[in-house]
PDB file of N, CA and C in Angstrom:
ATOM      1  N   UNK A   1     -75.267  23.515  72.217  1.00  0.00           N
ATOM      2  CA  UNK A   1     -76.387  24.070  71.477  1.00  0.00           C
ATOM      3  C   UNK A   1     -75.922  25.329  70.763  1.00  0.00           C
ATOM      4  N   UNK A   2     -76.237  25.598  69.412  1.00  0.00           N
ATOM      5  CA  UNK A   2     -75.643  26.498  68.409  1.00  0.00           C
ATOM      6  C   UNK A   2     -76.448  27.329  68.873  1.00  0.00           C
ATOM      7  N   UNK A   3     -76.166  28.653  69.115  1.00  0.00           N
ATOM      8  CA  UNK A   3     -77.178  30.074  68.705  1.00  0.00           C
ATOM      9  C   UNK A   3     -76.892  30.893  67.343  1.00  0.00           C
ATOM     10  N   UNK A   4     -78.268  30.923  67.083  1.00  0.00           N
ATOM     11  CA  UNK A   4     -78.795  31.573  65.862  1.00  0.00           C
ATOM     12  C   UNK A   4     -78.009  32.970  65.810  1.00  0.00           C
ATOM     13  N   UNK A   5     -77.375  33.486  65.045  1.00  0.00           N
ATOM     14  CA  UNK A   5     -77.063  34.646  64.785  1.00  0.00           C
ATOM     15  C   UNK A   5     -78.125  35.451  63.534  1.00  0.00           C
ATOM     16  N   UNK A   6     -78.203  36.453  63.986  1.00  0.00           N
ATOM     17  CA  UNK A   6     -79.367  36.920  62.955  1.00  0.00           C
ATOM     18  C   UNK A   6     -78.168  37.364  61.239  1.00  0.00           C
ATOM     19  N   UNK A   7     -78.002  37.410  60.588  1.00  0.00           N
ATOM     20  CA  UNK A   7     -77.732  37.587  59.298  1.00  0.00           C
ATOM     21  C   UNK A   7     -77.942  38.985  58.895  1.00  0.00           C
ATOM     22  N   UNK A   8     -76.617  39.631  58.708  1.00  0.00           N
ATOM     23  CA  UNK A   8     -76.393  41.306  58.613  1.00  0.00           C
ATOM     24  C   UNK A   8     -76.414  41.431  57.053  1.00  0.00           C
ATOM     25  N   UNK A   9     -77.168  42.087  56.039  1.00  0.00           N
ATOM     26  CA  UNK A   9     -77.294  42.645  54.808  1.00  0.00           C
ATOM     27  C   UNK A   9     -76.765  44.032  54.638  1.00  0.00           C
ATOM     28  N   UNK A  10     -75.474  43.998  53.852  1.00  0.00           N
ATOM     29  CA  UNK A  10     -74.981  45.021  54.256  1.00  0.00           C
ATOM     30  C   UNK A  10     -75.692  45.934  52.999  1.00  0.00           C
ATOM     31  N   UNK A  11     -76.023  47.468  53.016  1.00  0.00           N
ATOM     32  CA  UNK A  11     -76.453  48.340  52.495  1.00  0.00           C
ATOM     33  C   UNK A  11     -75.299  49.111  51.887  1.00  0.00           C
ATOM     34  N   UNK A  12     -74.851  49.387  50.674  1.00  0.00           N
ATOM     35  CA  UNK A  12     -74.075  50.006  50.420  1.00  0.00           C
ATOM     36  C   UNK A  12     -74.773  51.400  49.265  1.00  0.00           C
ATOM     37  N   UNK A  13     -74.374  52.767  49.271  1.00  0.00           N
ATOM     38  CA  UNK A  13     -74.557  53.730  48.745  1.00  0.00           C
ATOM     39  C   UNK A  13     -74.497  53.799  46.947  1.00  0.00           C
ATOM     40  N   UNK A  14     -75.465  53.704  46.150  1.00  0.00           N
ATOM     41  CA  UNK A  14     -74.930  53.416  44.777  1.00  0.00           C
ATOM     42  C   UNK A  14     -74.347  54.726  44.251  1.00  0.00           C
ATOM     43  N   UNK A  15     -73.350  54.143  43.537  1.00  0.00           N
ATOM     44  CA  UNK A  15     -71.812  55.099  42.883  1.00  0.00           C
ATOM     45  C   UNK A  15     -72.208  54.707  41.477  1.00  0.00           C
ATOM     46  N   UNK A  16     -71.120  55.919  40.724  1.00  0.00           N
ATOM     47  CA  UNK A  16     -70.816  55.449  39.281  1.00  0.00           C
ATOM     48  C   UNK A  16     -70.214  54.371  39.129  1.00  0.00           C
ATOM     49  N   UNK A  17     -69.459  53.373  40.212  1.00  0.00           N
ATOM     50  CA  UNK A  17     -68.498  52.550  39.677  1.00  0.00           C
ATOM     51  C   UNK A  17     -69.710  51.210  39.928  1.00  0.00           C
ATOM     52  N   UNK A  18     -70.493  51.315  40.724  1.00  0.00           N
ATOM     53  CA  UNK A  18     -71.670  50.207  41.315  1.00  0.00           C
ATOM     54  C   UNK A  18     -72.840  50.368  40.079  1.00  0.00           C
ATOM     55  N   UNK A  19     -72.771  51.127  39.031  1.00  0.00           N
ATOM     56  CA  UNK A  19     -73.371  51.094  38.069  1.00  0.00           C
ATOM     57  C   UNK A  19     -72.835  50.835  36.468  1.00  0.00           C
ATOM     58  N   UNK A  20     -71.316  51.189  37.035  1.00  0.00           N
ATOM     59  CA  UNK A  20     -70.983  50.166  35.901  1.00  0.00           C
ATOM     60  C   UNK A  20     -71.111  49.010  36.242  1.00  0.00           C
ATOM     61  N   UNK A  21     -70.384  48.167  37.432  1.00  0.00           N
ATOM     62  CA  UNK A  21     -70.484  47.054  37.814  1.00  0.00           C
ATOM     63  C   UNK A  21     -71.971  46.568  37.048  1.00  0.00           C
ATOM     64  N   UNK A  22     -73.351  46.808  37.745  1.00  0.00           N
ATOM     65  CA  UNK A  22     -74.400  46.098  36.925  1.00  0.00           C
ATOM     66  C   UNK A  22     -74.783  46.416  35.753  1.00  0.00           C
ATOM     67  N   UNK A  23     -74.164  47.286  34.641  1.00  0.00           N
ATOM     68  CA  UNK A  23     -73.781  47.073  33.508  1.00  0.00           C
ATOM     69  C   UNK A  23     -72.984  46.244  32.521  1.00  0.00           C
ATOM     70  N   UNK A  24     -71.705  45.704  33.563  1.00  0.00           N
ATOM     71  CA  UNK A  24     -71.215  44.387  33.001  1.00  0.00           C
ATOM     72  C   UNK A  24     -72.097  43.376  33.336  1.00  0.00           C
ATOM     73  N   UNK A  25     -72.419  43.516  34.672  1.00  0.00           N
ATOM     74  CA  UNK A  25     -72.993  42.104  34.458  1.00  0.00           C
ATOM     75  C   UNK A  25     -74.645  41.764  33.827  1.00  0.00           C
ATOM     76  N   UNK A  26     -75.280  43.218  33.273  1.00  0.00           N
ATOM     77  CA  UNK A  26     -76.333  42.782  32.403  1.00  0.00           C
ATOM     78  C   UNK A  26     -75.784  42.080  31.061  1.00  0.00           C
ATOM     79  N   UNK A  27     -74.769  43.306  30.647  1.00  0.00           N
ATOM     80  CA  UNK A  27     -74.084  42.642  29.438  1.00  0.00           C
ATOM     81  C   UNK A  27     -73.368  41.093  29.233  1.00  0.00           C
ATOM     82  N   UNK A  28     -72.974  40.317  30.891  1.00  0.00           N
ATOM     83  CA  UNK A  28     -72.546  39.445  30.574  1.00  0.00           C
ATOM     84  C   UNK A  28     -73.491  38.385  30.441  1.00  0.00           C
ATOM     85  N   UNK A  29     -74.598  38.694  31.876  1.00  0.00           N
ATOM     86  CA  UNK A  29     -76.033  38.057  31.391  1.00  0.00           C
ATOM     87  C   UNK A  29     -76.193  37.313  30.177  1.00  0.00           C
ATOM     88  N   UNK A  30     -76.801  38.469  29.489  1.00  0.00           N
ATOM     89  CA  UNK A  30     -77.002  38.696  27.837  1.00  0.00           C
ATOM     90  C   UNK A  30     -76.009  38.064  27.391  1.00  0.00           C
ATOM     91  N   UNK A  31     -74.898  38.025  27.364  1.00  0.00           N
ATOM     92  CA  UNK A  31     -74.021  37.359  26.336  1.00  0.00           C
ATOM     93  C   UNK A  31     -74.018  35.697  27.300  1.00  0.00           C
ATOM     94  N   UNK A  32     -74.423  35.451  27.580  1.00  0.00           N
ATOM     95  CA  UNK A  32     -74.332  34.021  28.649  1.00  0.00           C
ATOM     96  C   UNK A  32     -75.558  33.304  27.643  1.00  0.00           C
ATOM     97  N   UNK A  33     -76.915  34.200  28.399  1.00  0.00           N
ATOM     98  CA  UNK A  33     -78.120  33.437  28.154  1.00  0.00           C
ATOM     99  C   UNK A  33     -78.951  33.746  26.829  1.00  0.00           C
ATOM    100  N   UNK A  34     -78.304  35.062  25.793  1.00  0.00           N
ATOM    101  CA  UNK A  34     -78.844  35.325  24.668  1.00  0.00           C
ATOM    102  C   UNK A  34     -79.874  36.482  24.968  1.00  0.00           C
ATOM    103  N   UNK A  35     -80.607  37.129  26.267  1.00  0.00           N
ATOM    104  CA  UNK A  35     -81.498  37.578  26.447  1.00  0.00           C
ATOM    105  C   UNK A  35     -81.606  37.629  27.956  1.00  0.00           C
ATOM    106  N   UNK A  36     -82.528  39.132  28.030  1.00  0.00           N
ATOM    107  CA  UNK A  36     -82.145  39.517  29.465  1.00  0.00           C
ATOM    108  C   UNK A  36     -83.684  38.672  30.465  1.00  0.00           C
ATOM    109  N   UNK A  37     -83.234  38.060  31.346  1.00  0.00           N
ATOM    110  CA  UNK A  37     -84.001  37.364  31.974  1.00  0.00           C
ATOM    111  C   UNK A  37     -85.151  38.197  33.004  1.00  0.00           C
ATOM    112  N   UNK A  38     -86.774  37.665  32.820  1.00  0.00           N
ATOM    113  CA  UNK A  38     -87.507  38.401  33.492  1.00  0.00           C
ATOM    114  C   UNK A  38     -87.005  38.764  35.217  1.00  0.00           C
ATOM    115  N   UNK A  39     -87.440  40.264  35.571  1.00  0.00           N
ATOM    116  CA  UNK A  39     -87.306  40.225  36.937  1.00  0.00           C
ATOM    117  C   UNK A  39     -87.866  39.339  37.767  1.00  0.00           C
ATOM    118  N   UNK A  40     -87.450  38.959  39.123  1.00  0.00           N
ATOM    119  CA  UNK A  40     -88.323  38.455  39.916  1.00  0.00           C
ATOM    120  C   UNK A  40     -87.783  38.859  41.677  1.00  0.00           C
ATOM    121  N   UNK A  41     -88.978  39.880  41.427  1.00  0.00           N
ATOM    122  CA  UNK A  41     -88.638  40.332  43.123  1.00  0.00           C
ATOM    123  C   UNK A  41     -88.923  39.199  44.282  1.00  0.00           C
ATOM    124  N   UNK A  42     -88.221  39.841  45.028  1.00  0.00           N
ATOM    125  CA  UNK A  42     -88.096  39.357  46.612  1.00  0.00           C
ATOM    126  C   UNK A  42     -89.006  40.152  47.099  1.00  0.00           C
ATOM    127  N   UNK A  43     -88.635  41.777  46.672  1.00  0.00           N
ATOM    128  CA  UNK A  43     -89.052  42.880  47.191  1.00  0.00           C
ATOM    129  C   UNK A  43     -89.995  43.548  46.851  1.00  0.00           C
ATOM    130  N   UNK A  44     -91.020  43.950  46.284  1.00  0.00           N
ATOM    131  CA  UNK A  44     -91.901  45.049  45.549  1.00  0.00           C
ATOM    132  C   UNK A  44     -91.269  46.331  46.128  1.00  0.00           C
ATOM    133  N   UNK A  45     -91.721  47.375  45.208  1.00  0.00           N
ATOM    134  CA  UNK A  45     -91.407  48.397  44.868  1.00  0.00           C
ATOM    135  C   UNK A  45     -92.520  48.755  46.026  1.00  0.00           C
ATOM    136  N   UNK A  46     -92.355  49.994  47.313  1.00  0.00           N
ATOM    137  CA  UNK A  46     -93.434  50.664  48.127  1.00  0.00           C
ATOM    138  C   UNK A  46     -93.594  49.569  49.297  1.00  0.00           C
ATOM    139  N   UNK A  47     -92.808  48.586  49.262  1.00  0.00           N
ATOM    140  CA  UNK A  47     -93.248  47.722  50.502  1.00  0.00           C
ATOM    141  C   UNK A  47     -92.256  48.146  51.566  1.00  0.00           C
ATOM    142  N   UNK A  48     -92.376  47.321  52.553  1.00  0.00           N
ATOM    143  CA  UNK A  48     -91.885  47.995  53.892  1.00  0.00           C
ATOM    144  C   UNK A  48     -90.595  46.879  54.104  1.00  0.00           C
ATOM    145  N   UNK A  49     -89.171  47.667  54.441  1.00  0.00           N
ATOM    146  CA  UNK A  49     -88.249  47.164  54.641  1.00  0.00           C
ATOM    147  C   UNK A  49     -88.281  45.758  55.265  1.00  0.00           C
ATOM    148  N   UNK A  50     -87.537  44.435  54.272  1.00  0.00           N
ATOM    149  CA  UNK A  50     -87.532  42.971  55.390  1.00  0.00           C
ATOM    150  C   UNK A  50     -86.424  43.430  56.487  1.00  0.00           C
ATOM    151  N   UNK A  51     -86.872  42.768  57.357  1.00  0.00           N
ATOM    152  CA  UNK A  51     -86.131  42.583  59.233  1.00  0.00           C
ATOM    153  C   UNK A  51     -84.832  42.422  58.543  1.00  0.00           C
ATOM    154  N   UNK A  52     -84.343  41.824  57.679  1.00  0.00           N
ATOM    155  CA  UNK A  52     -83.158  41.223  57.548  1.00  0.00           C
ATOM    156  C   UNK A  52     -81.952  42.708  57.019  1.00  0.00           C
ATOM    157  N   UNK A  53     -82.589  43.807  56.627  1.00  0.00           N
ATOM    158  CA  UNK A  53     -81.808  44.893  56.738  1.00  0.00           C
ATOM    159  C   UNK A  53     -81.784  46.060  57.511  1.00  0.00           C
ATOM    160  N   UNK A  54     -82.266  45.255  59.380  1.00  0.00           N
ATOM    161  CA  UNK A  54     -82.519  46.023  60.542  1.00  0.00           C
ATOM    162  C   UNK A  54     -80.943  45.959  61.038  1.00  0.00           C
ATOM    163  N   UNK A  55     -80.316  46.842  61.721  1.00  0.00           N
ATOM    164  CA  UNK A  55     -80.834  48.788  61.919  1.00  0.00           C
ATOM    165  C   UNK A  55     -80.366  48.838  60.747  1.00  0.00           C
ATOM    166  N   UNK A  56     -81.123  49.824  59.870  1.00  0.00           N
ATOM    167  CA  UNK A  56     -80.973  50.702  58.867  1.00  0.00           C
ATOM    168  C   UNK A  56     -79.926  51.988  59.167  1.00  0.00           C
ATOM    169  N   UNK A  57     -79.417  52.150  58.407  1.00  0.00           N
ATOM    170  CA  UNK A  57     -78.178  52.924  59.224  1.00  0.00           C
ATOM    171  C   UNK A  57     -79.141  54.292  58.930  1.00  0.00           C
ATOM    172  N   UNK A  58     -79.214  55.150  59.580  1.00  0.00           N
ATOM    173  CA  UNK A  58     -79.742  56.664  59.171  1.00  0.00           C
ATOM    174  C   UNK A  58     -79.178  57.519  58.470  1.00  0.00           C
ATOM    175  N   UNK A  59     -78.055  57.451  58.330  1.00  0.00           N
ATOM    176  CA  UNK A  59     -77.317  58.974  57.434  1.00  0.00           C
ATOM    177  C   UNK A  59     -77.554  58.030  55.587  1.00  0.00           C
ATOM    178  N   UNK A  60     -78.595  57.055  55.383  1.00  0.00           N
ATOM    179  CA  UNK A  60     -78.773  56.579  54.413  1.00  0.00           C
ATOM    180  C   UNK A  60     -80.412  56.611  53.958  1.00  0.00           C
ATOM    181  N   UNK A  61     -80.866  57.214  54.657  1.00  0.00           N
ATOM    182  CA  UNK A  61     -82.601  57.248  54.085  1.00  0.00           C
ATOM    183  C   UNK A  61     -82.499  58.391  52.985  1.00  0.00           C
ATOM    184  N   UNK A  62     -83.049  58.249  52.220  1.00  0.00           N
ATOM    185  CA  UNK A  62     -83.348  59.307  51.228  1.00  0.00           C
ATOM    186  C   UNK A  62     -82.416  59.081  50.293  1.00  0.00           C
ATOM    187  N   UNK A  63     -81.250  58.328  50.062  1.00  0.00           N
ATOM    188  CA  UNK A  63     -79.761  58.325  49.935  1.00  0.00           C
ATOM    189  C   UNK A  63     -79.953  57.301  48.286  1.00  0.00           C
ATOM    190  N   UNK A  64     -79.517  57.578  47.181  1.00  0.00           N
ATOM    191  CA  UNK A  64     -79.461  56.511  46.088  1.00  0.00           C
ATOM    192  C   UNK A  64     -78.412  54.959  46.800  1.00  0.00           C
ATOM    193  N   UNK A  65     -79.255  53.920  46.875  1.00  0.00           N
ATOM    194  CA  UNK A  65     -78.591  52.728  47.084  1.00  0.00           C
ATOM    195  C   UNK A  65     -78.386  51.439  46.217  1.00  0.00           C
ATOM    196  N   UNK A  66     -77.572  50.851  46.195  1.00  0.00           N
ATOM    197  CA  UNK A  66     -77.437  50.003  45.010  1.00  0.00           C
ATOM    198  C   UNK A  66     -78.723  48.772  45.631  1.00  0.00           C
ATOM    199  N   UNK A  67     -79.181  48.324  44.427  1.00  0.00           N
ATOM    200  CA  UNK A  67     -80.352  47.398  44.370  1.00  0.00           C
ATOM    201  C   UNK A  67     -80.021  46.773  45.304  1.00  0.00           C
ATOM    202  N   UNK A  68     -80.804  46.192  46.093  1.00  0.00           N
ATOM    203  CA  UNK A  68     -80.916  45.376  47.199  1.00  0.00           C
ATOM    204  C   UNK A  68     -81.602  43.693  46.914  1.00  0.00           C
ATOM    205  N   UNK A  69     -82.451  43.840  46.098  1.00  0.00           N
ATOM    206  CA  UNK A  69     -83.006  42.613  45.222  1.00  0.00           C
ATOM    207  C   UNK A  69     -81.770  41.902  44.228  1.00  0.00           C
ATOM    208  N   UNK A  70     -81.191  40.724  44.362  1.00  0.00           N
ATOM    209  CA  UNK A  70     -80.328  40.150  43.372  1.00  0.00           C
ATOM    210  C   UNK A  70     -81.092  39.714  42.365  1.00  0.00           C
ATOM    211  N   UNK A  71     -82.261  39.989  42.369  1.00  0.00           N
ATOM    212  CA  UNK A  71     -83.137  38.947  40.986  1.00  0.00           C
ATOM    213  C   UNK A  71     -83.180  39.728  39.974  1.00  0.00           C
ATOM    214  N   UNK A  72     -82.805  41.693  39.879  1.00  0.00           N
ATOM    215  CA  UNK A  72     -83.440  42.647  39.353  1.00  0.00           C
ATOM    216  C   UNK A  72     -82.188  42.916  38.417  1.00  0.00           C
ATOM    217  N   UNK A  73     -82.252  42.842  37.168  1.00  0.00           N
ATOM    218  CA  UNK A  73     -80.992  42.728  35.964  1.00  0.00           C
ATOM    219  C   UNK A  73     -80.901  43.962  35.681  1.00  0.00           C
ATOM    220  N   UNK A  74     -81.849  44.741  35.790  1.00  0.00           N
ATOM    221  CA  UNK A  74     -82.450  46.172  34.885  1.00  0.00           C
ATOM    222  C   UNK A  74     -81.340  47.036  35.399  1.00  0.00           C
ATOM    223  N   UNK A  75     -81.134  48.639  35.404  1.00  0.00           N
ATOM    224  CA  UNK A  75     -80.544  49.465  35.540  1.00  0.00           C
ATOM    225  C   UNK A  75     -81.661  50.348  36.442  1.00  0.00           C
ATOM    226  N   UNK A  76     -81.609  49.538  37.663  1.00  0.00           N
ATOM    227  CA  UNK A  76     -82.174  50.704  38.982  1.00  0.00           C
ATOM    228  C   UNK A  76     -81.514  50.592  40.162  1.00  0.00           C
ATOM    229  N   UNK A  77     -81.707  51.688  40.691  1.00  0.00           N
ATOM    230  CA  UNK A  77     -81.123  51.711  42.522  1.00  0.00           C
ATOM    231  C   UNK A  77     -82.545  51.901  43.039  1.00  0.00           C
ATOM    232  N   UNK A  78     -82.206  51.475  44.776  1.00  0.00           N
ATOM    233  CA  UNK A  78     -83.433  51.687  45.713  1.00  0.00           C
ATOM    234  C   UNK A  78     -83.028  52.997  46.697  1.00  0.00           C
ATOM    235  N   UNK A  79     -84.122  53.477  47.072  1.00  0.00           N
ATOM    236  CA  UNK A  79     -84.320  54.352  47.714  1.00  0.00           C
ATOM    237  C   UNK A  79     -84.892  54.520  49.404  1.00  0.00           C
ATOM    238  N   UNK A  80     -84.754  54.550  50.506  1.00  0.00           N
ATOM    239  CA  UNK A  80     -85.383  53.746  51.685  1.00  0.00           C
ATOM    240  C   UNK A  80     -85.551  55.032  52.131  1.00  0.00           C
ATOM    241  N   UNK A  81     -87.063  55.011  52.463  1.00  0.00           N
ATOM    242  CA  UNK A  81     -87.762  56.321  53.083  1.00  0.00           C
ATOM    243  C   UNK A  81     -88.591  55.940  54.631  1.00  0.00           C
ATOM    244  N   UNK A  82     -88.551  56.742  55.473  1.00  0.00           N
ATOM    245  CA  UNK A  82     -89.834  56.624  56.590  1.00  0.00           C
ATOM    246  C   UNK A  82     -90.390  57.332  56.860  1.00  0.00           C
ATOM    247  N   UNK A  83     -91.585  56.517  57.067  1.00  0.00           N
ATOM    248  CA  UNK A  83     -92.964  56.914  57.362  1.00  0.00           C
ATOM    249  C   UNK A  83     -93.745  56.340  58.630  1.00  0.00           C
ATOM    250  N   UNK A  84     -94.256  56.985  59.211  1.00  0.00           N
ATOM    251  CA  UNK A  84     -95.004  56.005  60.273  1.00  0.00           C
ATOM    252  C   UNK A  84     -94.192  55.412  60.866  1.00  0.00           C
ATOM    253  N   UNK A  85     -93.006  55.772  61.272  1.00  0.00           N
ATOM    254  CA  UNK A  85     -92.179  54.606  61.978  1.00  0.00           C
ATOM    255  C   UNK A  85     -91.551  53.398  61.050  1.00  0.00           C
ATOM    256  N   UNK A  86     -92.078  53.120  59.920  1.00  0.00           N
ATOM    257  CA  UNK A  86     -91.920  52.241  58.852  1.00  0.00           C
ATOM    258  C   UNK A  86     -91.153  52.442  58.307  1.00  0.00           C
ATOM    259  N   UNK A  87     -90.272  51.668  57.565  1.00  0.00           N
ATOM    260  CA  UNK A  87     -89.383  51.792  56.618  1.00  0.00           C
ATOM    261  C   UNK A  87     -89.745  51.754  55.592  1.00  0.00           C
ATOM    262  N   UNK A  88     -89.678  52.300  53.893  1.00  0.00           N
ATOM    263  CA  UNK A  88     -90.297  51.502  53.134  1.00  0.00           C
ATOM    264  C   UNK A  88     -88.979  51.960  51.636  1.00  0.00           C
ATOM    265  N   UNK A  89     -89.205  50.863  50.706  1.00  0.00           N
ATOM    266  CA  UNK A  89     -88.089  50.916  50.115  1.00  0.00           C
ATOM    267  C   UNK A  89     -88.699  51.165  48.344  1.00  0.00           C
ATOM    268  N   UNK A  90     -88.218  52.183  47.447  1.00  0.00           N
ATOM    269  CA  UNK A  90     -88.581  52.419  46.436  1.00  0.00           C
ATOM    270  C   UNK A  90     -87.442  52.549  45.571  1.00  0.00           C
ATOM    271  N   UNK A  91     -88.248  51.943  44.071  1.00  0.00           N
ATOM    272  CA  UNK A  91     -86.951  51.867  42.801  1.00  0.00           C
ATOM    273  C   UNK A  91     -87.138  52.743  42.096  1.00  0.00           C
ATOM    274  N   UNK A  92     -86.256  53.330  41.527  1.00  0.00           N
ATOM    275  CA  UNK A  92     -85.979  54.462  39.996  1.00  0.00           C
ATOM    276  C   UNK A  92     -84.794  54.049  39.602  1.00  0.00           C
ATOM    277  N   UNK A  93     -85.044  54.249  38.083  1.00  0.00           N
ATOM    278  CA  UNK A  93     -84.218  53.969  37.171  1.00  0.00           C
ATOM    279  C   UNK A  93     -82.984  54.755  37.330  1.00  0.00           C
ATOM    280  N   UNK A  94     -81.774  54.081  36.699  1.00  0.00           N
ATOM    281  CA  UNK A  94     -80.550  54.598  36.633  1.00  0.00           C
ATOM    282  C   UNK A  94     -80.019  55.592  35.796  1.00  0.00           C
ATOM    283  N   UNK A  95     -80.798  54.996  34.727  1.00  0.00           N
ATOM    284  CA  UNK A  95     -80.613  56.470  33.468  1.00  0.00           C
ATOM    285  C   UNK A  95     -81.485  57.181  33.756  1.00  0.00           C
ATOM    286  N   UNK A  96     -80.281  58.733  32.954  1.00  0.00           N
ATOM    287  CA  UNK A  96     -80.721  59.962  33.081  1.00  0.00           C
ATOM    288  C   UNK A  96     -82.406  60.320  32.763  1.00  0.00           C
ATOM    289  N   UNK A  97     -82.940  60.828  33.884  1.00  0.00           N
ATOM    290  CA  UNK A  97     -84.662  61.418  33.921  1.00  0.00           C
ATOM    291  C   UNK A  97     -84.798  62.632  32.565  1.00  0.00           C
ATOM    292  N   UNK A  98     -85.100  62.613  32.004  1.00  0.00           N
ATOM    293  CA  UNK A  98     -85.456  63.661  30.983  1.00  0.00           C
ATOM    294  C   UNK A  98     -84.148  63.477  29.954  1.00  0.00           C
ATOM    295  N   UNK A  99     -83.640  62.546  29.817  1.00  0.00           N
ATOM    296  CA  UNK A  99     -82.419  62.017  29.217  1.00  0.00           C
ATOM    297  C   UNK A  99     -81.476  63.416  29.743  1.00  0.00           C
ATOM    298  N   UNK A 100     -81.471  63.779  31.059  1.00  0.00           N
ATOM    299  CA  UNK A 100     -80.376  64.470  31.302  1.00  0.00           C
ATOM    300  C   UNK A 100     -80.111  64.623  32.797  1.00  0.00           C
ATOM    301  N   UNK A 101     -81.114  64.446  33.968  1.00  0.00           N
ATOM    302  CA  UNK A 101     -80.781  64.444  35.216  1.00  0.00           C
ATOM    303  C   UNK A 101     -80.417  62.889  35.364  1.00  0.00           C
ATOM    304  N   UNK A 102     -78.780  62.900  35.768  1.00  0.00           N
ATOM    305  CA  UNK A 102     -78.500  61.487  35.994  1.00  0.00           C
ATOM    306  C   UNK A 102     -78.692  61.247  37.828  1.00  0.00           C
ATOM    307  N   UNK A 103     -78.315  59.803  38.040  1.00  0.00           N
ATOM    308  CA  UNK A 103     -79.133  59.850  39.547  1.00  0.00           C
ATOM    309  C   UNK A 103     -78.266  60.629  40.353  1.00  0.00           C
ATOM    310  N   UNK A 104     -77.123  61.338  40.496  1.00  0.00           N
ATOM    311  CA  UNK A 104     -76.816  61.833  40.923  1.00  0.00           C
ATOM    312  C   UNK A 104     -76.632  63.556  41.126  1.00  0.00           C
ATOM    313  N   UNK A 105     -77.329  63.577  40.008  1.00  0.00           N
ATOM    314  CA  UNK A 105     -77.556  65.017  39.665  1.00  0.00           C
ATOM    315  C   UNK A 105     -78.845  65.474  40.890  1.00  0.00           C
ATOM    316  N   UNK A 106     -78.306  66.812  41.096  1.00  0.00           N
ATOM    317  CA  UNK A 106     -79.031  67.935  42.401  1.00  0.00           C
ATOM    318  C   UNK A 106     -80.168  67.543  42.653  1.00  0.00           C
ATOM    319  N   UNK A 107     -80.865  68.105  41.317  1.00  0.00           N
ATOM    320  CA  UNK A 107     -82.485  68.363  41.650  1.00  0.00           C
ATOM    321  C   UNK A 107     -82.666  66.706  41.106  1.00  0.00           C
ATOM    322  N   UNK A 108     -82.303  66.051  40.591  1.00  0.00           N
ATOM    323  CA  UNK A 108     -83.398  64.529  40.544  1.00  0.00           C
ATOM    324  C   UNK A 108     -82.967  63.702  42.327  1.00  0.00           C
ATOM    325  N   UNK A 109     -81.865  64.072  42.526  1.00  0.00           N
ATOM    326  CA  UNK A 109     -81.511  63.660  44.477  1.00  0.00           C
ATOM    327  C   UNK A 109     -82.675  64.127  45.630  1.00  0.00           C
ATOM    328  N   UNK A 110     -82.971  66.307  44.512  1.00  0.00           N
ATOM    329  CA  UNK A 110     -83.608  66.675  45.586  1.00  0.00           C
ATOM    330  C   UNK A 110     -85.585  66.115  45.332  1.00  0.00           C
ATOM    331  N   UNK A 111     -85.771  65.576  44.373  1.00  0.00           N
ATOM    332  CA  UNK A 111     -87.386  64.907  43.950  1.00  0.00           C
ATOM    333  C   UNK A 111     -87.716  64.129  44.730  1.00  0.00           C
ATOM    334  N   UNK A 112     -86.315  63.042  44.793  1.00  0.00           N
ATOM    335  CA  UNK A 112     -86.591  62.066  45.134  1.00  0.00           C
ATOM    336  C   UNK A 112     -86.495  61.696  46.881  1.00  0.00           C
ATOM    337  N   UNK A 113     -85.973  62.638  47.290  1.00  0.00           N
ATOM    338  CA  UNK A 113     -85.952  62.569  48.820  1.00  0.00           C
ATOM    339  C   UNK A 113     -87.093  62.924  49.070  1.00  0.00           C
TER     340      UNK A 113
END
């Protein structure tokens, strides 16, 4: 009799190089299908972490993370905050906020925590 292993989603920290990465591949998208294809979440934006990315590692809440949704073409990272014991996971865009705080810049890191 097989036992079920539960299925580990690994969480990785989004970088400049994890944002070029989904910059080629919007661009290759686009050059594939002519046009960038509607989103379609798994996830909504404010909902509460799926089981399938339990334990959440902690030195990563508040932390810019590369999209976690594969359906989402656009130029955003997620954000995983708690509340209530809850996990819950939120998107912002990749380009620069005021066309000048990029996501890694101080004060748009310190808003968004």
């Amino acid at each position: 009799r097989a036992s079920k292993s539960k299925v580990k989603v690994q969480v990785r920290p989004f970088t400049k190089q994890s944002l070029d990465k989904h910059e080629s591949r919007s661009a290759q998208i686009v050059k594939d299908y002519g046009f960038q294809p509607k989103r379609k979440l798994s996830v909504e934006d404010g909902s509460v972490l799926p089981c399938k990315y339990e334990p959440f590692p902690s030195h990563l809440y508040g932390k810019p993370l590369e999209e976690i949704d594969n359906f989402i073409y656009e130029e955003t990272f997620c954000v995983v905050s708690k509340r209530f014991r809850k996990k819950y996971i939120h998107r912002f865009t990749a380009t620069p906020s005021f066309f000048y705080f990029s996501p890694w810049n101080t004060v748009r890191r310190t808003c968004i925590f």
